[in-house]
C-alpha atoms as a PDB file:
ATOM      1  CA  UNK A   1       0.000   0.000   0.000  1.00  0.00           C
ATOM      2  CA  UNK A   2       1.376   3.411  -0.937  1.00  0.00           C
ATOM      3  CA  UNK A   3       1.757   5.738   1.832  1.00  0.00           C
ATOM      4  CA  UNK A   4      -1.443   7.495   2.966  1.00  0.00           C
ATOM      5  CA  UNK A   5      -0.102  11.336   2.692  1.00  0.00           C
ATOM      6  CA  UNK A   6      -2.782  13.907   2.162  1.00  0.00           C
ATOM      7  CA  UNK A   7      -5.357  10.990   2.030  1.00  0.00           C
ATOM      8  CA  UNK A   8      -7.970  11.855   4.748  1.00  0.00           C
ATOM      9  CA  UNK A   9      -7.361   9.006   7.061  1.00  0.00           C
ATOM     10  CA  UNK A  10      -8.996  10.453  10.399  1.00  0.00           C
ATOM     11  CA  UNK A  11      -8.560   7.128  12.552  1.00  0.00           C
ATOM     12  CA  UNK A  12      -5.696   4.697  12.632  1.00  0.00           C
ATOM     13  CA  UNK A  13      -6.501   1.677  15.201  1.00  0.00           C
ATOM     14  CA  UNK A  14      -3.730  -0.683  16.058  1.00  0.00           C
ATOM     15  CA  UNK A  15      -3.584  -4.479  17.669  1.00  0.00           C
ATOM     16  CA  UNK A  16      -3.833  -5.285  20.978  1.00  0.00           C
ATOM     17  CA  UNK A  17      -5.752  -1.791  21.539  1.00  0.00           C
ATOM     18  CA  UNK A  18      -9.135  -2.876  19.841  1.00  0.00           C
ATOM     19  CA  UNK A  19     -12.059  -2.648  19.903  1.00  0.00           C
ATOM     20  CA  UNK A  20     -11.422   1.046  19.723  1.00  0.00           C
ATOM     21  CA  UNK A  21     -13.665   3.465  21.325  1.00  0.00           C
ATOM     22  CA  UNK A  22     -14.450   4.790  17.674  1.00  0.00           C
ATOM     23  CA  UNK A  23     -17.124   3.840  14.868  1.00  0.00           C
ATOM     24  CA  UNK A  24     -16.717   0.532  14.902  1.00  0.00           C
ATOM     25  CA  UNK A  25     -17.080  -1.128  18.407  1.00  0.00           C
ATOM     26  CA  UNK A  26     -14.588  -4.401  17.251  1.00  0.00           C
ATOM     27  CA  UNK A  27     -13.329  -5.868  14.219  1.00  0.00           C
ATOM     28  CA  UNK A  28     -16.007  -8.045  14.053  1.00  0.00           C
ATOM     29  CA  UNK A  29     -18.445  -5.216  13.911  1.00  0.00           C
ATOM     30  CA  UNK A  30     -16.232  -3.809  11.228  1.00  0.00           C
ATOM     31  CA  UNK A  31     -16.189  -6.749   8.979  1.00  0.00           C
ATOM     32  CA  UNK A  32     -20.497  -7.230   9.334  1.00  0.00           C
ATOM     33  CA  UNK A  33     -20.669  -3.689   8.516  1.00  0.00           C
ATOM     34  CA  UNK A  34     -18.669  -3.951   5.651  1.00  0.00           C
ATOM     35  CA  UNK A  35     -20.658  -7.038   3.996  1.00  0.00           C
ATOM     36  CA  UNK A  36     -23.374  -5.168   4.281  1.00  0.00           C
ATOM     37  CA  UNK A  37     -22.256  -2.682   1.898  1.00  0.00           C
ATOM     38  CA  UNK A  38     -22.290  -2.637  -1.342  1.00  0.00           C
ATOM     39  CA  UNK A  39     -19.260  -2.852  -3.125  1.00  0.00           C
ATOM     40  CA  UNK A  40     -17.079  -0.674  -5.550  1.00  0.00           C
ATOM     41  CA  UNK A  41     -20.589   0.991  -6.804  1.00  0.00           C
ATOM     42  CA  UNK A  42     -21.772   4.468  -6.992  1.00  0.00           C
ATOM     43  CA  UNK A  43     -24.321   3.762  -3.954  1.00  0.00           C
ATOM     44  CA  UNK A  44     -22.021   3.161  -1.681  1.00  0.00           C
ATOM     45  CA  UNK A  45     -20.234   6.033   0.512  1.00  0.00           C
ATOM     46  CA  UNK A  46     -17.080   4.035   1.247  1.00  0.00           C
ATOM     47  CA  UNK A  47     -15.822   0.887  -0.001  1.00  0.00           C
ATOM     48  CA  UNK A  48     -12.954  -0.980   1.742  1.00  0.00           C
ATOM     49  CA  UNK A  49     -11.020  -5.171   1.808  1.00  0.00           C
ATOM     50  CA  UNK A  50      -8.625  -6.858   3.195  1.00  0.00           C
ATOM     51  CA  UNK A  51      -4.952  -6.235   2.142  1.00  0.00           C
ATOM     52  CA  UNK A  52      -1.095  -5.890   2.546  1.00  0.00           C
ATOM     53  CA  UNK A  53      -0.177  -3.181   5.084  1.00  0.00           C
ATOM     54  CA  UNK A  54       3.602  -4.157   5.859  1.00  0.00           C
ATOM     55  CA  UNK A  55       4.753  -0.412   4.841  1.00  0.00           C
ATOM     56  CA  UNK A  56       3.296   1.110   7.257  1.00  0.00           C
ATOM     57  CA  UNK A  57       4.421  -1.019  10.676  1.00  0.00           C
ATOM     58  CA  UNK A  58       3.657  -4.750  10.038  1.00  0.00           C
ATOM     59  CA  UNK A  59       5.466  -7.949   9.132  1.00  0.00           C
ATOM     60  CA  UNK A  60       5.400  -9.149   5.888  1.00  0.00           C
ATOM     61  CA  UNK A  61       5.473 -12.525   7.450  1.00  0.00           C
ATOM     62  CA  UNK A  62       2.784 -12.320   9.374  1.00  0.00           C
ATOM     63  CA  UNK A  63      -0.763 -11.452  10.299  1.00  0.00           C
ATOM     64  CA  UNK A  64       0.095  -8.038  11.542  1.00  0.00           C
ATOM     65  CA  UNK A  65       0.754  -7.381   7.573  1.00  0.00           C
ATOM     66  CA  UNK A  66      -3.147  -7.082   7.109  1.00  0.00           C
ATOM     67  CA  UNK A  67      -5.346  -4.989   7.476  1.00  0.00           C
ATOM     68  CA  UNK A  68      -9.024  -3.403   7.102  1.00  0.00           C
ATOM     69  CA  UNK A  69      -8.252   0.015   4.732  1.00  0.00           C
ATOM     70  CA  UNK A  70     -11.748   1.896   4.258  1.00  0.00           C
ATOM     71  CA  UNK A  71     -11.564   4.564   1.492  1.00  0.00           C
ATOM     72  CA  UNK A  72     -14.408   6.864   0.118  1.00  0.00           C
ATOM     73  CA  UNK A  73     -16.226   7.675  -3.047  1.00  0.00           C
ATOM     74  CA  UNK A  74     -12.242   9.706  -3.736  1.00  0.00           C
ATOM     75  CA  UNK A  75     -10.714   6.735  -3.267  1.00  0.00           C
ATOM     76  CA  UNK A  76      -9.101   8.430  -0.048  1.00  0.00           C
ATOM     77  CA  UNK A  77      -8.177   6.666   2.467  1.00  0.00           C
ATOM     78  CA  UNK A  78     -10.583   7.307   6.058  1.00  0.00           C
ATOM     79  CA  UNK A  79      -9.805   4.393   8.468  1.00  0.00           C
ATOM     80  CA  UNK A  80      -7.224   2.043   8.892  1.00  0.00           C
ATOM     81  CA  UNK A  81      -7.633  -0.608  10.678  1.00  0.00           C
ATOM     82  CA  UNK A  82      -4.588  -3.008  11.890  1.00  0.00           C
ATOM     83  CA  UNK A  83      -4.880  -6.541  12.307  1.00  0.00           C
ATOM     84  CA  UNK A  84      -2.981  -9.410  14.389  1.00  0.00           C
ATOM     85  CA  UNK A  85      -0.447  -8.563  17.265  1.00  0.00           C
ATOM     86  CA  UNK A  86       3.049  -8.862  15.002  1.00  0.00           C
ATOM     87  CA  UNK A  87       3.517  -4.994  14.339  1.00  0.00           C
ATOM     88  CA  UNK A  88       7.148  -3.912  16.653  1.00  0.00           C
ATOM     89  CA  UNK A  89       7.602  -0.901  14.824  1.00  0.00           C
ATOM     90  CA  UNK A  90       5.619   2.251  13.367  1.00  0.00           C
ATOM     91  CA  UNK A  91       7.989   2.611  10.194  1.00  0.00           C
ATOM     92  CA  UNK A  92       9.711   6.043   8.958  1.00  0.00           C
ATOM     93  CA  UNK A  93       7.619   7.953   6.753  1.00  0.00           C
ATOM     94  CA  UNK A  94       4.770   5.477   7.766  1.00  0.00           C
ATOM     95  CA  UNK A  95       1.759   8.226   8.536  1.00  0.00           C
ATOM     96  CA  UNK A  96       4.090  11.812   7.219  1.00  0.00           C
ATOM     97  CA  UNK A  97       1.335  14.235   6.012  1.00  0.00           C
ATOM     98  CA  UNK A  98      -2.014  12.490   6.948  1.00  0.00           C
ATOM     99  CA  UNK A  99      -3.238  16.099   7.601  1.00  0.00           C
ATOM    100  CA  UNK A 100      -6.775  14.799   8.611  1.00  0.00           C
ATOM    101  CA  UNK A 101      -5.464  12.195  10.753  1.00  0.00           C
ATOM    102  CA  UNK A 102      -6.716  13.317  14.672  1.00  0.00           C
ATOM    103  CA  UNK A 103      -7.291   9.944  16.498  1.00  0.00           C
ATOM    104  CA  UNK A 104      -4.144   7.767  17.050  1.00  0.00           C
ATOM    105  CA  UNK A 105      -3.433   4.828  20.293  1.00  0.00           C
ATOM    106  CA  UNK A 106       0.058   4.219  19.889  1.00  0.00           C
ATOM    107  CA  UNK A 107       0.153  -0.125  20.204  1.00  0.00           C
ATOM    108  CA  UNK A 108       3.321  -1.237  22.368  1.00  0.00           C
ATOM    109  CA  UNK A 109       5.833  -1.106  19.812  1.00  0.00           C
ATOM    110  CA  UNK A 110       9.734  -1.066  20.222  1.00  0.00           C
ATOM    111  CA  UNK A 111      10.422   1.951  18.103  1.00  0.00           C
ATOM    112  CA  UNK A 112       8.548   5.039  16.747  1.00  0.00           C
ATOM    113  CA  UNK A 113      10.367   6.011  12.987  1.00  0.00           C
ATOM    114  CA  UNK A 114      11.443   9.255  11.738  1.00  0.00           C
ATOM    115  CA  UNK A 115       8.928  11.296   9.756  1.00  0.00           C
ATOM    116  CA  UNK A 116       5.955   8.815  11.247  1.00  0.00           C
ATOM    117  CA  UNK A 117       3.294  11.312  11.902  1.00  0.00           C
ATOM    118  CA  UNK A 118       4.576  14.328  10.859  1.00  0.00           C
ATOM    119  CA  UNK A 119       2.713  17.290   9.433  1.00  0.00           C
ATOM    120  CA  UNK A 120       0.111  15.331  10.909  1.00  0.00           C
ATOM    121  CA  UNK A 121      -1.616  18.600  11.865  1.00  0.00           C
ATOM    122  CA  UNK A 122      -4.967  17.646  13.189  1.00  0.00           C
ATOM    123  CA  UNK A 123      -3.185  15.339  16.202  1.00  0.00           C
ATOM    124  CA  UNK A 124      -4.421  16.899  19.205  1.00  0.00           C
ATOM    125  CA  UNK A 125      -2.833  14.554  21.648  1.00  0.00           C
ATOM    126  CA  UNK A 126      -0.253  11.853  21.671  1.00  0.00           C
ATOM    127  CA  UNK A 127       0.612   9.583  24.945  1.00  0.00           C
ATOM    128  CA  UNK A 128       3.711   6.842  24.191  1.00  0.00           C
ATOM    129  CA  UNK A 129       3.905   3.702  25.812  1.00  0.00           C
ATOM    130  CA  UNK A 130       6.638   2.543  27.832  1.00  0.00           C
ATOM    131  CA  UNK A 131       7.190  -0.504  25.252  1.00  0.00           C
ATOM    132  CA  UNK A 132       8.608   2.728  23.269  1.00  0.00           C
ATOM    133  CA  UNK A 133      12.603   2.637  23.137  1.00  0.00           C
ATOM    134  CA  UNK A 134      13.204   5.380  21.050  1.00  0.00           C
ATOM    135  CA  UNK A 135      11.168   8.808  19.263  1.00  0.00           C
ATOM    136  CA  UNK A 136      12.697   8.630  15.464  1.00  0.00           C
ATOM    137  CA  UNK A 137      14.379  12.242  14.496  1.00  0.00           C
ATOM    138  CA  UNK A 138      11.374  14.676  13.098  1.00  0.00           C
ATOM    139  CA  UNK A 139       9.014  12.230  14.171  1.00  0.00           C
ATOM    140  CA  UNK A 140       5.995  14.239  15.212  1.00  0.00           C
ATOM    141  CA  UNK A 141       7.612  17.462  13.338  1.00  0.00           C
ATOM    142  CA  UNK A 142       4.942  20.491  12.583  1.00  0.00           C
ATOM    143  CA  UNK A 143       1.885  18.586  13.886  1.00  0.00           C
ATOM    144  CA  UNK A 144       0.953  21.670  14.345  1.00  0.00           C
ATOM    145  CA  UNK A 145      -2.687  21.057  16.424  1.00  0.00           C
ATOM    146  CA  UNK A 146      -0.952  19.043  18.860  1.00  0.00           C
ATOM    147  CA  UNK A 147      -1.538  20.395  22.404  1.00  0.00           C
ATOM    148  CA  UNK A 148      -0.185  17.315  24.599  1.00  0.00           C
ATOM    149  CA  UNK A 149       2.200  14.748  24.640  1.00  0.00           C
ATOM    150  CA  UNK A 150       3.031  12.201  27.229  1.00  0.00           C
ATOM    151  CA  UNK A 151       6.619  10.207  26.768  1.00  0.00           C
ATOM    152  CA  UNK A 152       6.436   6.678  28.458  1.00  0.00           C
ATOM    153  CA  UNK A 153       9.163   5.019  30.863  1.00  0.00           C
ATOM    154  CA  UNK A 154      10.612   3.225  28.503  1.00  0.00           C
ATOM    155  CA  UNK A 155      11.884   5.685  25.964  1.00  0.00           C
ATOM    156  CA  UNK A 156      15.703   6.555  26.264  1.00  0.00           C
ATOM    157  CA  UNK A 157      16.299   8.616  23.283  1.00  0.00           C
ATOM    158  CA  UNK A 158      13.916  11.682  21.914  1.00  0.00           C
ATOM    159  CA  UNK A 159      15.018  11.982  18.299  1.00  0.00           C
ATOM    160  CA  UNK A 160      16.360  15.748  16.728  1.00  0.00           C
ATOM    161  CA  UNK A 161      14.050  17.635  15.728  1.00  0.00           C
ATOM    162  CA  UNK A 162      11.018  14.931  17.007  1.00  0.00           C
ATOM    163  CA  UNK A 163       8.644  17.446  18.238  1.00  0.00           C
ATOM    164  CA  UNK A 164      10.110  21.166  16.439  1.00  0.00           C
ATOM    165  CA  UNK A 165       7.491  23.207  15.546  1.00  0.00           C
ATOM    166  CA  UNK A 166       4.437  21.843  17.149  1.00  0.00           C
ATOM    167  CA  UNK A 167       3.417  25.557  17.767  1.00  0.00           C
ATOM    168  CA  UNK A 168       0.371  24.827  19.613  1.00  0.00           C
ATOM    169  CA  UNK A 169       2.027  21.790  22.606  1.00  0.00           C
ATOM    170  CA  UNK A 170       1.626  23.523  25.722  1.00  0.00           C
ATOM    171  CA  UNK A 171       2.282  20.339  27.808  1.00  0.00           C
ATOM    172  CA  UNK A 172       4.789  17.380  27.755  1.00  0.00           C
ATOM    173  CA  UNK A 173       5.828  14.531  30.342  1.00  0.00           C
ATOM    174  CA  UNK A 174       9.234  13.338  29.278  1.00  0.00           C
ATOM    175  CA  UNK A 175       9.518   9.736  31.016  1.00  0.00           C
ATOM    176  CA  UNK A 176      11.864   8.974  33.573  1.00  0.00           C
ATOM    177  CA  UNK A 177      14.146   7.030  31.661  1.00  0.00           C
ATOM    178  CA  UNK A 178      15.059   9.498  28.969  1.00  0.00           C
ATOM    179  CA  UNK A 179      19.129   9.855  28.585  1.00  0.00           C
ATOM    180  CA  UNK A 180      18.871  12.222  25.603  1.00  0.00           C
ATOM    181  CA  UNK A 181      16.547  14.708  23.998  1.00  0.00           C
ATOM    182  CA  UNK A 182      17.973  15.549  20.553  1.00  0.00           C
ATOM    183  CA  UNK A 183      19.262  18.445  18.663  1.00  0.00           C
ATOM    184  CA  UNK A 184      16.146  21.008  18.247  1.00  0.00           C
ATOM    185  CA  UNK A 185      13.467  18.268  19.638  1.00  0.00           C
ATOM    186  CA  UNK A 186      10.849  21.045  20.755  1.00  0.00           C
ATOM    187  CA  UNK A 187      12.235  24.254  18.477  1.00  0.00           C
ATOM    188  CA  UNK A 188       9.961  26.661  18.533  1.00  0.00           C
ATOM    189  CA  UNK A 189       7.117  24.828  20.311  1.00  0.00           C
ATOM    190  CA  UNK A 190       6.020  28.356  20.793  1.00  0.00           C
ATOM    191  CA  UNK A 191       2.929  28.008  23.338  1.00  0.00           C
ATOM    192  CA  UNK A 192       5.182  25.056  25.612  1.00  0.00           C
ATOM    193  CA  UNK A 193       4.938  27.174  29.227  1.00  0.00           C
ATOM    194  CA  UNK A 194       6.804  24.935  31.202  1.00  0.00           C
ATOM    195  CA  UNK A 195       8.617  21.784  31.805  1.00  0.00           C
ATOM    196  CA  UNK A 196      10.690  19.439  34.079  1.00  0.00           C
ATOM    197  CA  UNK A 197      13.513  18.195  32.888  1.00  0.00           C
ATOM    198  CA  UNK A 198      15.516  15.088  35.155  1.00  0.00           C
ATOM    199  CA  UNK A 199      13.758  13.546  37.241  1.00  0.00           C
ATOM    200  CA  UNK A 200      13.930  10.577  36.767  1.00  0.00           C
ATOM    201  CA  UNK A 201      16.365   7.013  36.791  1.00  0.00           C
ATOM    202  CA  UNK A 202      18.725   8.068  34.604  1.00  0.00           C
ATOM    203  CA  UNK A 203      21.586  10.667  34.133  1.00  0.00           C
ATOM    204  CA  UNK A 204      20.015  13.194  30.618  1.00  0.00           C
ATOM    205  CA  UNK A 205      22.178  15.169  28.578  1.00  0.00           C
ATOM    206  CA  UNK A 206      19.810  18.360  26.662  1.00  0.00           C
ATOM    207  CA  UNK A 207      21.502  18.306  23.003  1.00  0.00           C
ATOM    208  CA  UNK A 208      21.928  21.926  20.623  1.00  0.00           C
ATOM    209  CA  UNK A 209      18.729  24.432  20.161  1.00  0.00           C
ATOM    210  CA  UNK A 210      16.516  21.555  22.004  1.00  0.00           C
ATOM    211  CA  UNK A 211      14.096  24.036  23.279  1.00  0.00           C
ATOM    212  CA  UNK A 212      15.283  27.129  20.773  1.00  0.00           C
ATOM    213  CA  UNK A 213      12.636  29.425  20.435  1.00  0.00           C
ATOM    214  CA  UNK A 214       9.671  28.656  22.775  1.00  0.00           C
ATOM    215  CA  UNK A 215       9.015  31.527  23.258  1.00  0.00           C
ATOM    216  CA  UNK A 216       5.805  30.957  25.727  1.00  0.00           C
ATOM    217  CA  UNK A 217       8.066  29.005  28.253  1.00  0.00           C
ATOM    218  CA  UNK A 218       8.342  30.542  31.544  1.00  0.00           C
ATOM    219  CA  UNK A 219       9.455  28.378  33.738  1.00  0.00           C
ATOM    220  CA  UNK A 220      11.943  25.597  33.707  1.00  0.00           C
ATOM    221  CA  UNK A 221      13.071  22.787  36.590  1.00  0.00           C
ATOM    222  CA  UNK A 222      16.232  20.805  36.036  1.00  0.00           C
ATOM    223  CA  UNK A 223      16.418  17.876  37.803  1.00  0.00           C
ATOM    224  CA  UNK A 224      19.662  15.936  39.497  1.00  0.00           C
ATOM    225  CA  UNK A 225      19.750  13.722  36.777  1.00  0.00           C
ATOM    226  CA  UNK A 226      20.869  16.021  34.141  1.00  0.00           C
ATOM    227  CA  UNK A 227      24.476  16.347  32.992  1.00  0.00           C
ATOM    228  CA  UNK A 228      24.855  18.309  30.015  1.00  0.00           C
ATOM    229  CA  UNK A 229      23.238  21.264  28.319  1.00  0.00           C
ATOM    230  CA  UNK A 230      24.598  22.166  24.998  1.00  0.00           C
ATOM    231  CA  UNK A 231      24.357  25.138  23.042  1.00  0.00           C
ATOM    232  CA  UNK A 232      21.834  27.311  22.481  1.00  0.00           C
ATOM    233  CA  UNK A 233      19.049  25.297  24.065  1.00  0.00           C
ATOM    234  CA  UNK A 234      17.003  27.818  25.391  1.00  0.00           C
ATOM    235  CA  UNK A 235      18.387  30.792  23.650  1.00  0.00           C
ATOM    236  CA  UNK A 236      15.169  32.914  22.079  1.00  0.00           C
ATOM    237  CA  UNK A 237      12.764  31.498  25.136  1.00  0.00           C
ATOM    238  CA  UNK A 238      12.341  35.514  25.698  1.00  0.00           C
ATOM    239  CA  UNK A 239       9.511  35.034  28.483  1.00  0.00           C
ATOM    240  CA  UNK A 240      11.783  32.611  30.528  1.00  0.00           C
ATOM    241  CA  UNK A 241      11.618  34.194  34.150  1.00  0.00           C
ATOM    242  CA  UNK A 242      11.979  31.123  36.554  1.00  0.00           C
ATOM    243  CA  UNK A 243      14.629  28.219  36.467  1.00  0.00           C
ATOM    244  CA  UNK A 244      15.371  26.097  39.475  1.00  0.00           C
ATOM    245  CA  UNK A 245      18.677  23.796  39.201  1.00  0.00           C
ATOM    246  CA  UNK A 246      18.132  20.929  41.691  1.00  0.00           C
ATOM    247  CA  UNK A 247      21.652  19.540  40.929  1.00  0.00           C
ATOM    248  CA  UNK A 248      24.926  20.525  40.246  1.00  0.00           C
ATOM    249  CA  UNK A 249      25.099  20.144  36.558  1.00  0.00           C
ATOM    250  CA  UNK A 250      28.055  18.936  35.378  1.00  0.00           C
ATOM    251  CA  UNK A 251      28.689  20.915  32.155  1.00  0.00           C
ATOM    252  CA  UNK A 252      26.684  23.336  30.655  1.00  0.00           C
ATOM    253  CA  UNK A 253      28.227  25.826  27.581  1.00  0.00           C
ATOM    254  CA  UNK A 254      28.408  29.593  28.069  1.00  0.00           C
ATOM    255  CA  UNK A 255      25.365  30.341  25.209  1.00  0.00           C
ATOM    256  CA  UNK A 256      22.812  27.562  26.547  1.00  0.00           C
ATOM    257  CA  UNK A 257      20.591  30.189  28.375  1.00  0.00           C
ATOM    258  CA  UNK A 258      19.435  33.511  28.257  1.00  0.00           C
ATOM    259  CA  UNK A 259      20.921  36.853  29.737  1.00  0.00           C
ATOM    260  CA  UNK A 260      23.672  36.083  32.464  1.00  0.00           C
ATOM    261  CA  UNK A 261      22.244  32.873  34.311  1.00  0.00           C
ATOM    262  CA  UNK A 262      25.327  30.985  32.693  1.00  0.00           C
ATOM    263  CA  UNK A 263      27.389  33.153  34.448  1.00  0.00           C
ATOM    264  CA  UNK A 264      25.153  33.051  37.870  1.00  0.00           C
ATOM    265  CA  UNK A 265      24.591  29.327  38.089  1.00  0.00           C
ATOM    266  CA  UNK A 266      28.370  29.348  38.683  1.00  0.00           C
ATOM    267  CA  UNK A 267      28.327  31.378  41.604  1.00  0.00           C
ATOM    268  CA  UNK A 268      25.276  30.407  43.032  1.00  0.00           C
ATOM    269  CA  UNK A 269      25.111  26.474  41.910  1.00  0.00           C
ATOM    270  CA  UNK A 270      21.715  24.460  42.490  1.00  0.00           C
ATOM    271  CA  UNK A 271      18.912  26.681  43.621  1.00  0.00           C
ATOM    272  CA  UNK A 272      16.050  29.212  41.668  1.00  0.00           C
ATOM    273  CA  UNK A 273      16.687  31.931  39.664  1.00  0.00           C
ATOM    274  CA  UNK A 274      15.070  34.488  38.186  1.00  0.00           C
ATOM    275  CA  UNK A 275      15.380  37.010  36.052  1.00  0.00           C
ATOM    276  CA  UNK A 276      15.539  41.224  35.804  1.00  0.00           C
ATOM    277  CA  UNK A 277      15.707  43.856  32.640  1.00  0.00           C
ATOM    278  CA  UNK A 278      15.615  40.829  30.575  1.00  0.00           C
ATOM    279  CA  UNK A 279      19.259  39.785  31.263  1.00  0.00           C
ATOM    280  CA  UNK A 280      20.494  39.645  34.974  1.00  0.00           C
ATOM    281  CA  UNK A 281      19.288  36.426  37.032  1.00  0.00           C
ATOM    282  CA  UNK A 282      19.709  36.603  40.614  1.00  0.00           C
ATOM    283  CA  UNK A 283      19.164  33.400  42.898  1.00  0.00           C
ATOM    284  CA  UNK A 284      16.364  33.325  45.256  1.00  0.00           C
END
């Protein structure tokens, strides 16, 4: 099947989260529905079979290669429907530009690809399991109507550029076992307010221009756990006011923050700060 781009899918269900809380109350239900319709004829509203869904996160070799695809009268694609329990991985590219697409349960898979739902712009919410390893580089890039995302326990890496430009996220929970969030994950998430970064099992190093640009973020904790802040990572937040350091980080570069609080962390170590006249941070 050729990727779905700019089809119209609205609703992607995936095995073992059926039956979905959506039109169809099980597969079953799906499949009586559909023999009920008529097929490939101008009376029907949709028409939709059985077939070979490997590209987009099953096994060729298996039952998790099939699956329900229901089109419309455009031949555009509206629901997909996943079958067996075989799928480990949502592949690269696998959902980019399904603009309509606004329902997703993310199955417990190992791995989320790069591109997979990106420029999805209808998203509105996204919560990944702790089955999840790792968030694939521009992975959820410009979803543009997503407003909250929740990283399970069980991812370790947050891919470059994963989340960049989701202009309207104003929440994330980044999992406790995250070691790394990637070069530019959340650029210019412009309405993000504020987040904890940490906190959790493992030791975290914040990669180049990772939070570049949010411009709505306000206020920032940094937990124990984190080690290294590289460049530029929270250059252009310009309404950053509050930052509490619960640790003593062990390197961060000259030009990761704004104003002086480079240059006042390392007189004041772990504490709060906050900031006056835009540039001088003084601990509390």
């Amino acid at each position: 099947m050729s990727n779905p781009a700019n089809s119209g899918v609205i609703k992607v269900v995936f095995p073992p989260t059926y039956p979905p809380e959506g039109p169809f109350i099980s597969i079953a239900a799906f499949k009586t529905w559909l023999a009920a319709q008529p097929n490939n004829t101008a009376d029907s509203p949709y028409t939709a079979q059985l077939q070979d869904i490997s590209d987009l996160g099953g096994d060729s070799n298996t039952a998790g290669s099939l699956g329900y695809v229901l089109r419309d009268n455009n031949n555009k694609y509206v629901s997909i429907v996943f079958l067996g329990k075989t799928i480990t991985s949502i592949q690269d590219n696998a959902f980019f530009g399904c603009t309509n697409l606004s329902d997703i349960t993310i199955p417990n898979v190992n791995s989320i690809g790069r591109w997979a739902f990106a420029n999805c712009t209808s998203l509105r919410s996204v919560s990944i399991p702790d089955s999840v390893k790792s968030i694939g580089d521009s992975a959820f890039q410009w979803c543009t109507g997503l407003t909250s995302v929740t990283i399970g326990n069980g991812v370790t890496r947050i891919g470059v550029w994963a989340f960049a430009g989701c202009t309207s996220l104003t929440n994330v929970n980044i999992g406790n076992n995250v070691a790394s969030i990637g070069d530019s994950a959340f650029r210019s998430c412009s309405n993000l307010s504020s987040i904890t970064i940490g906190r959790g099992a493992v030791n975290i190093r914040i990669e180049d221009y990772s939070f570049y640009e949010c411009t709505n973020l306000t206020s920032l904790i940094l937990g124990q756990r984190v080690t290294l802040i590289e460049n530029y990572v929270f250059i252009g937040c310009s309404n950053l006011s509050r930052v509490t350091f619960d640790g003593e980080i062990g390197s961060i570069y000259n030009n990761a923050f704004p104003g002086d609080l480079y240059e006042a962390y390392l007189k004041g170590g772990r504490g709060t700060y906050t900031i006056a006249n835009n540039w001088y941070w003084t601990k509390q």
